[in-house]
C-alpha atoms as a PDB file:
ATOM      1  CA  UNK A   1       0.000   0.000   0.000  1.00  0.00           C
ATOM      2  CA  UNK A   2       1.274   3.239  -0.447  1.00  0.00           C
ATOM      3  CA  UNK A   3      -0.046   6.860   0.781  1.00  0.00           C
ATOM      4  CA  UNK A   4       0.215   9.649  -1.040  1.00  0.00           C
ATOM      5  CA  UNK A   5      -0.707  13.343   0.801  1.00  0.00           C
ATOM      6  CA  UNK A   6      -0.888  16.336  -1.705  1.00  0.00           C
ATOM      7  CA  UNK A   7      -0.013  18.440   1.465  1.00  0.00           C
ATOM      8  CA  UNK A   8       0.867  21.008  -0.402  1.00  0.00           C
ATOM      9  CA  UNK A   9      -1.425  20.882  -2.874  1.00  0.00           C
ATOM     10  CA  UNK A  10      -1.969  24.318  -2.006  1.00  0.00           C
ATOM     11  CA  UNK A  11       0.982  24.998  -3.805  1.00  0.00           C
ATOM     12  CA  UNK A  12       1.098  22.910  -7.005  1.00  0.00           C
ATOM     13  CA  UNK A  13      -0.477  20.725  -6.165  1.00  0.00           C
ATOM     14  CA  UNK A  14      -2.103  19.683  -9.482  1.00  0.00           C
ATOM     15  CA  UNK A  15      -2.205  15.897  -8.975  1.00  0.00           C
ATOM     16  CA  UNK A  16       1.030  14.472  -9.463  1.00  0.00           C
ATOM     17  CA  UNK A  17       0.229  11.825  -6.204  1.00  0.00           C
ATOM     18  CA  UNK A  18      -2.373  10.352  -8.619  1.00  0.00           C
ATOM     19  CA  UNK A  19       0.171   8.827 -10.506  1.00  0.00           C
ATOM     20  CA  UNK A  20       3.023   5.892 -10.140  1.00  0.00           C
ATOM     21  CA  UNK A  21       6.644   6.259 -10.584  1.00  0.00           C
ATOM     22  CA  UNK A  22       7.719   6.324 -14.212  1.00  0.00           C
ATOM     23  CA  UNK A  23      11.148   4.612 -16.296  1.00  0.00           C
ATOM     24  CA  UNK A  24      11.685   6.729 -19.417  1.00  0.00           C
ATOM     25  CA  UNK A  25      14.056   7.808 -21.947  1.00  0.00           C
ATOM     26  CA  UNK A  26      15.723   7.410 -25.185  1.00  0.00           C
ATOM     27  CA  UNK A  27      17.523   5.177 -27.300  1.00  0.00           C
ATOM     28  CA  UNK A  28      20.232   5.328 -29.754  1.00  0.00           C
ATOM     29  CA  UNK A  29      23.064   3.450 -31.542  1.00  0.00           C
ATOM     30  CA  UNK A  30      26.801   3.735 -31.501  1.00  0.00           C
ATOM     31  CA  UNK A  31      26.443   6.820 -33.606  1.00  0.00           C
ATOM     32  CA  UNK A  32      24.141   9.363 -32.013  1.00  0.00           C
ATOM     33  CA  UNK A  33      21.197   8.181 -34.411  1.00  0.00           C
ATOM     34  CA  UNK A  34      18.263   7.182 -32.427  1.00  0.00           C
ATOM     35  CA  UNK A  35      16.745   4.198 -32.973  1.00  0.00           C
ATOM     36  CA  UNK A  36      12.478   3.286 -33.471  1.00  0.00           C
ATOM     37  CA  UNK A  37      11.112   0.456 -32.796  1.00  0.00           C
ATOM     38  CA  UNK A  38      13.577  -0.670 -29.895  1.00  0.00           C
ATOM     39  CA  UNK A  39      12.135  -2.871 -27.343  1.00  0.00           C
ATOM     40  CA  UNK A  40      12.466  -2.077 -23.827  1.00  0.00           C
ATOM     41  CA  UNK A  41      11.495  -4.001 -20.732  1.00  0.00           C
ATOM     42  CA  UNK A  42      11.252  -3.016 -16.797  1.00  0.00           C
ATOM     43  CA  UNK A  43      11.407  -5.720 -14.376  1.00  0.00           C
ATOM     44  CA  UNK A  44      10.827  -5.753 -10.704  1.00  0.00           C
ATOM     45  CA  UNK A  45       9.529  -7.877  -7.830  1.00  0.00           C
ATOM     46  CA  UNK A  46       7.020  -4.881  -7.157  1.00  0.00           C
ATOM     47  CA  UNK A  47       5.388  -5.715 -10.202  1.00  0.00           C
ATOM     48  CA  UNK A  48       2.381  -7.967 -10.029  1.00  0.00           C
ATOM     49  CA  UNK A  49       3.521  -9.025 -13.647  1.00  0.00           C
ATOM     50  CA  UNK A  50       6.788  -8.630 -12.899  1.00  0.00           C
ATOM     51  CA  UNK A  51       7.631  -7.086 -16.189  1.00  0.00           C
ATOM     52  CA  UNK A  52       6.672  -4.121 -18.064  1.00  0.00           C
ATOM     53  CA  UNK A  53       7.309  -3.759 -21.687  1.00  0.00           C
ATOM     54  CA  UNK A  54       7.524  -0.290 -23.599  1.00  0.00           C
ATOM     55  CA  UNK A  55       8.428   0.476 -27.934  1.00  0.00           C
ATOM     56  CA  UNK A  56      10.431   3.290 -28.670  1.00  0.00           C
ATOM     57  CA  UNK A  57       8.998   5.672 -31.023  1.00  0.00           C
ATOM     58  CA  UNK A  58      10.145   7.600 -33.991  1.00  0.00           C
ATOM     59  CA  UNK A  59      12.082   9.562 -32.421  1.00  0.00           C
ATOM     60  CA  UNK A  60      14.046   6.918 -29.974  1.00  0.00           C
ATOM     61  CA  UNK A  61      11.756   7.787 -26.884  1.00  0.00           C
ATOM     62  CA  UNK A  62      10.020   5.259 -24.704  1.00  0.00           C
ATOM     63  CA  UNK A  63       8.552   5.846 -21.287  1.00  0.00           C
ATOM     64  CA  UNK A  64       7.065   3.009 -19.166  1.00  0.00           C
ATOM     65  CA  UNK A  65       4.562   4.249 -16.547  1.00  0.00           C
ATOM     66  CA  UNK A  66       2.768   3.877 -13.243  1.00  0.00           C
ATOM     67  CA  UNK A  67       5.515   1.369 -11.671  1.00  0.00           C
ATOM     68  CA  UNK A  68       5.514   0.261  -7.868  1.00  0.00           C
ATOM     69  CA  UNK A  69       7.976   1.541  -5.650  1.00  0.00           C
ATOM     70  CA  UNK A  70      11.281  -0.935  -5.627  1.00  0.00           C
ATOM     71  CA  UNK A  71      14.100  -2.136  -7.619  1.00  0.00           C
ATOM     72  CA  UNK A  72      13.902  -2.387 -11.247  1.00  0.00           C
ATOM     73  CA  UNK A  73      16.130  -3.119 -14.016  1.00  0.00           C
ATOM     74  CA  UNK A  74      15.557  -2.345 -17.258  1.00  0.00           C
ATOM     75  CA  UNK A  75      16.684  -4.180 -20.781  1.00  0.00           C
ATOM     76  CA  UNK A  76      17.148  -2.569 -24.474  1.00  0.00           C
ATOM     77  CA  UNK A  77      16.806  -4.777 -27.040  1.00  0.00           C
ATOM     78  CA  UNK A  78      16.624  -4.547 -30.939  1.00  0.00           C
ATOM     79  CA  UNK A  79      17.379  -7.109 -34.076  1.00  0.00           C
ATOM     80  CA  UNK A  80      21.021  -6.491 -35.368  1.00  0.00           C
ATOM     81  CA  UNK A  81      22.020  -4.780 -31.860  1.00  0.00           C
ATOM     82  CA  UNK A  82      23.459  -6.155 -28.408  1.00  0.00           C
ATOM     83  CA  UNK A  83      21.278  -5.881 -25.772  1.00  0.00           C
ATOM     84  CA  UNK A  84      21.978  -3.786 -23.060  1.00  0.00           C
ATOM     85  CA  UNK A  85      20.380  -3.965 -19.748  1.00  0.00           C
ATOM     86  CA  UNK A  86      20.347  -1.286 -16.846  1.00  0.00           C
ATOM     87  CA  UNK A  87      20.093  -2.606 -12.970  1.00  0.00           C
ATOM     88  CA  UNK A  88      19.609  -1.376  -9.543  1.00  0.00           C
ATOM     89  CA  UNK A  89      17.435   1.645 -10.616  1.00  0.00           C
ATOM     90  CA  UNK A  90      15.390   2.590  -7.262  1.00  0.00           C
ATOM     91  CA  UNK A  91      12.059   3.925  -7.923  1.00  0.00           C
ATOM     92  CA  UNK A  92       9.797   5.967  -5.519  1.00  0.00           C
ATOM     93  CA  UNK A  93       6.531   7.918  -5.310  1.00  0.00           C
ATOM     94  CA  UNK A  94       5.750   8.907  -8.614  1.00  0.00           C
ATOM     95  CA  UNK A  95       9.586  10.058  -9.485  1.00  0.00           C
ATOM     96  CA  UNK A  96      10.454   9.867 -13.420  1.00  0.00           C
ATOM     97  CA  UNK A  97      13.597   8.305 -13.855  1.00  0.00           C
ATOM     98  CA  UNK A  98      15.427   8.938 -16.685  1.00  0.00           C
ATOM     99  CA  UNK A  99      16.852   6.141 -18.278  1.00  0.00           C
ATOM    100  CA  UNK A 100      18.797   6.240 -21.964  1.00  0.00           C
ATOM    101  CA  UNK A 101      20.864   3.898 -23.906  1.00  0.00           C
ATOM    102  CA  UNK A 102      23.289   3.425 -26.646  1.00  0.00           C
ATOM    103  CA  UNK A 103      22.699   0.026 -28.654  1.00  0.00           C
ATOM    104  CA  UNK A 104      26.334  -0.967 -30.202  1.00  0.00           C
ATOM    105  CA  UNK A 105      25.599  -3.392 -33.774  1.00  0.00           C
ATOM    106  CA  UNK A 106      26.467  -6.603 -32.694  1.00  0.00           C
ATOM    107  CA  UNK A 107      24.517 -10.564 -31.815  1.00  0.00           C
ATOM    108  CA  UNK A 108      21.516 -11.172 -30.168  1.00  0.00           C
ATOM    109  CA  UNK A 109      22.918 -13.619 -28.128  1.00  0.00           C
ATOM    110  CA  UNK A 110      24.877 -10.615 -26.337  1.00  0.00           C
ATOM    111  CA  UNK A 111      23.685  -8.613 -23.492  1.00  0.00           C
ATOM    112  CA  UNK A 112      25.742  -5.921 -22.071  1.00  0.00           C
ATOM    113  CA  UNK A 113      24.960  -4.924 -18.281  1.00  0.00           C
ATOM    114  CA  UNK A 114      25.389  -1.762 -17.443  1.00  0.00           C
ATOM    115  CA  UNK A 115      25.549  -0.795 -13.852  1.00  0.00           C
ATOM    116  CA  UNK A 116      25.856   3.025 -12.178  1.00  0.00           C
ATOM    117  CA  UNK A 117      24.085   5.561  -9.620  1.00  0.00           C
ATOM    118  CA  UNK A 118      20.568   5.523  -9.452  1.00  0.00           C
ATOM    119  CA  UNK A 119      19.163   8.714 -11.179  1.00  0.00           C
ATOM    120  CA  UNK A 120      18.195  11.106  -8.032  1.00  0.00           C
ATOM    121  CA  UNK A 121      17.055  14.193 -10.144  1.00  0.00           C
ATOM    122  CA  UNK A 122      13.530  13.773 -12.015  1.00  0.00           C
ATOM    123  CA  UNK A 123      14.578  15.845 -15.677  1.00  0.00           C
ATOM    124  CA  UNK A 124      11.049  15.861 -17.065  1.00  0.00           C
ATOM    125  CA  UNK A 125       8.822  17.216 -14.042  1.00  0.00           C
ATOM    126  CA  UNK A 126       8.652  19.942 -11.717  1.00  0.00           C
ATOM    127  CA  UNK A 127       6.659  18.380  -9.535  1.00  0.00           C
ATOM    128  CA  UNK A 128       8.524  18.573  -5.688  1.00  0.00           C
ATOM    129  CA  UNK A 129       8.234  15.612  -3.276  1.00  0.00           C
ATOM    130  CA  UNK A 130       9.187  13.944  -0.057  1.00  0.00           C
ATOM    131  CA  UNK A 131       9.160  10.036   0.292  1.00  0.00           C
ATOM    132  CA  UNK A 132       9.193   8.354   3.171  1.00  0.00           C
ATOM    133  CA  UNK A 133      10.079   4.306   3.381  1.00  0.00           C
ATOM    134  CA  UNK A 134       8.480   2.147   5.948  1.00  0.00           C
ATOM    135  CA  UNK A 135      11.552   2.196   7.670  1.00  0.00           C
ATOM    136  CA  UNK A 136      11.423   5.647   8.278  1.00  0.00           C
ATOM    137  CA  UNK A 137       8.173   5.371   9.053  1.00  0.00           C
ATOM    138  CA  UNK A 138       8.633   2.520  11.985  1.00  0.00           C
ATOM    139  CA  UNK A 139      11.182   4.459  13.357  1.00  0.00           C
ATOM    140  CA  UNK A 140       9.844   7.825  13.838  1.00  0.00           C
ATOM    141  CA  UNK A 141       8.817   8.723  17.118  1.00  0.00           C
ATOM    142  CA  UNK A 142       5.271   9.704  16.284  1.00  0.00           C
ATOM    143  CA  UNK A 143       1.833   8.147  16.340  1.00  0.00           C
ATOM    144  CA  UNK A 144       0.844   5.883  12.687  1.00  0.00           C
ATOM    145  CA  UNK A 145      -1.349   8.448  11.319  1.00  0.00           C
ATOM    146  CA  UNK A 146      -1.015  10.882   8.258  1.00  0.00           C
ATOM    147  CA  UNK A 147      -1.821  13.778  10.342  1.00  0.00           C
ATOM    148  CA  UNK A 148       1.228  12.893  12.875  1.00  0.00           C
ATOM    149  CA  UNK A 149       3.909  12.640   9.464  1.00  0.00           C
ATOM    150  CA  UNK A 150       2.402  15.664   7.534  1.00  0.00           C
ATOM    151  CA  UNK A 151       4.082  18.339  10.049  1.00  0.00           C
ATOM    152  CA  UNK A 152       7.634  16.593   9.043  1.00  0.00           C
ATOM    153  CA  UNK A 153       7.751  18.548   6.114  1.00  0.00           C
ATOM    154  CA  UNK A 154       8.397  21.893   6.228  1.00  0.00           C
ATOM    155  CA  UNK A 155       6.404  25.031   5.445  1.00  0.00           C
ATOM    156  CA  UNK A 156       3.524  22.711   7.295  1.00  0.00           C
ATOM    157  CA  UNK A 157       0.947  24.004   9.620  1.00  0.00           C
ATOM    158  CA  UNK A 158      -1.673  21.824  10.767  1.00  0.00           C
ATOM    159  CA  UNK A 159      -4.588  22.283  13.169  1.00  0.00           C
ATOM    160  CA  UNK A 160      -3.576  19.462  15.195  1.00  0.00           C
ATOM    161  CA  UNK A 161      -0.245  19.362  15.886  1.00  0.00           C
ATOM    162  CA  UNK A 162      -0.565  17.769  19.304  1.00  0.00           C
ATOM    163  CA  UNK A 163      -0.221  14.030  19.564  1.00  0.00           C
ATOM    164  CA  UNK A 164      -3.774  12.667  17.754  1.00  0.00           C
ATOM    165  CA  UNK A 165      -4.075   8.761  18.212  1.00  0.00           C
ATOM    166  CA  UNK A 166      -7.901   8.840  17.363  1.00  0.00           C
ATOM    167  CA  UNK A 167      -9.967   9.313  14.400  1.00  0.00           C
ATOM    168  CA  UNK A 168      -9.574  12.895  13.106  1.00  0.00           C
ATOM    169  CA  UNK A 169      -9.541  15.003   9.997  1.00  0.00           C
ATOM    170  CA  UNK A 170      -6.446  17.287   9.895  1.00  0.00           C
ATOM    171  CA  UNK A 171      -5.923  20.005   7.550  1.00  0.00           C
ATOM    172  CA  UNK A 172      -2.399  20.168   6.399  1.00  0.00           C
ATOM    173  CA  UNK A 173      -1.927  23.904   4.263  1.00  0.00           C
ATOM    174  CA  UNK A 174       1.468  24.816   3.239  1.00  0.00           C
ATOM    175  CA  UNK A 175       3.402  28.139   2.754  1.00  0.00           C
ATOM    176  CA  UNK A 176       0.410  29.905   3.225  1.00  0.00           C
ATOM    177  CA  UNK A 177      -2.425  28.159   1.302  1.00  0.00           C
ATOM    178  CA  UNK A 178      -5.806  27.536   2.081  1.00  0.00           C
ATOM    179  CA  UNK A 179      -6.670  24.961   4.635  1.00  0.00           C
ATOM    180  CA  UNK A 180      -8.602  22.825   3.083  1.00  0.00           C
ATOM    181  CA  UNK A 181      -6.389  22.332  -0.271  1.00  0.00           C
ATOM    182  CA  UNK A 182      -4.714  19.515   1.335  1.00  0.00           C
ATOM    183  CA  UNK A 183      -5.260  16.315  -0.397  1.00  0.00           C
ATOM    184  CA  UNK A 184      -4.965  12.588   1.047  1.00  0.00           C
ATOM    185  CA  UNK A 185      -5.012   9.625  -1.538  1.00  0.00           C
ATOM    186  CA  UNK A 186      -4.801   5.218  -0.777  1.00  0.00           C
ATOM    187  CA  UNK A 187      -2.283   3.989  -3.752  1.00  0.00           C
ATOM    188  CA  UNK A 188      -3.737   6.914  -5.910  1.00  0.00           C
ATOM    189  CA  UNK A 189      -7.371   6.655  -4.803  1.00  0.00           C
ATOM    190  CA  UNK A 190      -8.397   9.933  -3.227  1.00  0.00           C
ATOM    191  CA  UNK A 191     -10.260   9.751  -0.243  1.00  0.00           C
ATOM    192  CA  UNK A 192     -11.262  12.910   0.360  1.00  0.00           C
ATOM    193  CA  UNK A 193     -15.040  14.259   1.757  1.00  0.00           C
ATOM    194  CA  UNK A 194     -16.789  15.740  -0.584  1.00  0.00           C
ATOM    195  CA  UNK A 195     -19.124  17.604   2.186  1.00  0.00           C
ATOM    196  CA  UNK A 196     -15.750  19.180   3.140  1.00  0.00           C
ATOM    197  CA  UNK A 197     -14.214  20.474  -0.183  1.00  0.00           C
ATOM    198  CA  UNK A 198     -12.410  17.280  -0.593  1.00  0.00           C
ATOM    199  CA  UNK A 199     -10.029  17.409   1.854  1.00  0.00           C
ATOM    200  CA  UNK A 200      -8.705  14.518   4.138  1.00  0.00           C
ATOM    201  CA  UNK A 201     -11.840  12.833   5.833  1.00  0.00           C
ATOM    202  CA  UNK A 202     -12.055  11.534   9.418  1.00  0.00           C
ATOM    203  CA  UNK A 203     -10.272   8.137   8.024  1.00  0.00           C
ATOM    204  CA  UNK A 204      -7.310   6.866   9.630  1.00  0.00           C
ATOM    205  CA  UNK A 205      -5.365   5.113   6.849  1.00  0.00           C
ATOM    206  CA  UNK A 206      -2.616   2.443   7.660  1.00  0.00           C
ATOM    207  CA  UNK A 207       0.454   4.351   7.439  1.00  0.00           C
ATOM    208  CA  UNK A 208       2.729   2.183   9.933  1.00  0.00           C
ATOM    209  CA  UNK A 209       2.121  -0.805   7.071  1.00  0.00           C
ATOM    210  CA  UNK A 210       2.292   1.633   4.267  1.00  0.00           C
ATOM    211  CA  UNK A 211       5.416   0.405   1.909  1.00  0.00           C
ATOM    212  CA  UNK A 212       5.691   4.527   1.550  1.00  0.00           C
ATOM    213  CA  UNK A 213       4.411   7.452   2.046  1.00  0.00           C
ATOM    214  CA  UNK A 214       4.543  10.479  -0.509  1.00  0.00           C
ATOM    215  CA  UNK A 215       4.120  13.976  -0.386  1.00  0.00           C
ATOM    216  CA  UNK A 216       3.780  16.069  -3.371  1.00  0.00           C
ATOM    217  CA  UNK A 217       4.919  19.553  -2.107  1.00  0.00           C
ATOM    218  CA  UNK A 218       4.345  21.464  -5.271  1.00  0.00           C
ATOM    219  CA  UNK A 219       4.619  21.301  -9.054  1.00  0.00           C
ATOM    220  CA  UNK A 220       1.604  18.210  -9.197  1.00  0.00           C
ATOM    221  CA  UNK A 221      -0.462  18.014 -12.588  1.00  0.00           C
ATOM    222  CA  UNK A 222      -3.129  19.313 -13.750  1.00  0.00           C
ATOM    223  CA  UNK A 223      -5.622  16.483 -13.214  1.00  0.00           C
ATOM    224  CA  UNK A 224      -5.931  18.124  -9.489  1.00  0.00           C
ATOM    225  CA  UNK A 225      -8.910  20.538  -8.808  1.00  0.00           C
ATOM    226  CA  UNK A 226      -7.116  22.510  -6.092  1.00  0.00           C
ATOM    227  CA  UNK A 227      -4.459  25.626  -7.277  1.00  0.00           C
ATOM    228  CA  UNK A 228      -1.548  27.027  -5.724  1.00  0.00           C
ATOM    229  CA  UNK A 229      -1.178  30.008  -3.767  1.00  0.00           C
END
């Protein structure tokens, strides 16, 4: 499960919680030419599938979206070309990781591993966001409720920032916004009330189980209803 809280919303918060992490980026050969028509495929445990496949277009690009949090690695493949394949890329909340790759001419029966730092800076969003592992989450000091892990970010200001272990709606406005632009959401599902404008309801979701938790600070989509400030 994973629990995503637009806190700030209020601030750009245009619905970029709603969505999964995403693998993209482009191909090419030895050259610089990029190549259509490659075949790339993510893999991971946190799949149900366990694998993900993804053409590149006319232009090279691919992009493979709404992936689980975990470990993936991804493989490039193309008749007439080695195959390359990337590990160990970490994926969390709905970060785009950019992921390119230069196909050398060569057998099929080849496959060239390439291995390297996880990308840590998302290239094609502007979207801002804080994740937070279940580790993290076991071993903060706090009660196992979104309105106790919403004041660890900062520019938070919440109308209950006393220790809550009950049932409760919390607003969560940041850097100013309005209070109820906060936005609470179940592995993408938003659970807001509509009788209150949307905003979290008097649900206490299972963050101490949660494999993450994920909060979009500002530069979210425009699928969201709320604006910034």
């Amino acid at each position: 499960m994973r629990v995503s809280i637009l806190l700030a919303w209020f601030l750009l918060v245009p619905a970029g919680a709603f969505a999964q992490a995403t693998i993209a980026g482009v191909v090419r050969d030895s050259s610089g030419a990029v190549l259509p028509g490659a075949t790339v495929e993510a893999a991971s445990p946190a799949l149900i599938e366990k694998l993900r496949t993804a053409v590149t277009d006319g232009t090279g690009q691919y992009r493979i979206e709404d992936l689980r949090p975990g470990s993936y690695s991804v493989t490039f493949s193309l008749q007439g070309f080695n195959s390359v394949r990337r590990e160990g890329i970490e994926l969390t909340g709905s970060f785009t990781a950019t992921v390119n790759a230069e196909l050398k001419v060569g057998s099929l029966a080849e496959t060239i591993t390439v291995t390297g730092e996880t990308p840590i800076v998302d290239v094609q969003s502007t979207k801002r966001e804080l994740t937070l592992n279940n580790d993290v989450l076991k071993a903060i000091p706090t009660v196992r409720s979104y309105n106790a892990v919403v004041i660890l970010v900062p520019g938070v200001v919440t109308n209950l920032n006393d220790t809550v272990t009950g049932t409760t709606t919390t607003q969560f406005p940041i850097h100013g916004g309005r209070n109820n632009e906060g936005r609470l959401t179940i592995d993408g599902l938003n659970i807001g009330t509509p009788v209150g404008g949307n905003q979290p309801p008097g649900y206490v979701a299972d963050v101490g189980n949660a494999q993450e938790v994920t909060f979009t600070t500002s530069g979210g989509l425009g699928e969201s209803e709320t604006a910034g400030s």
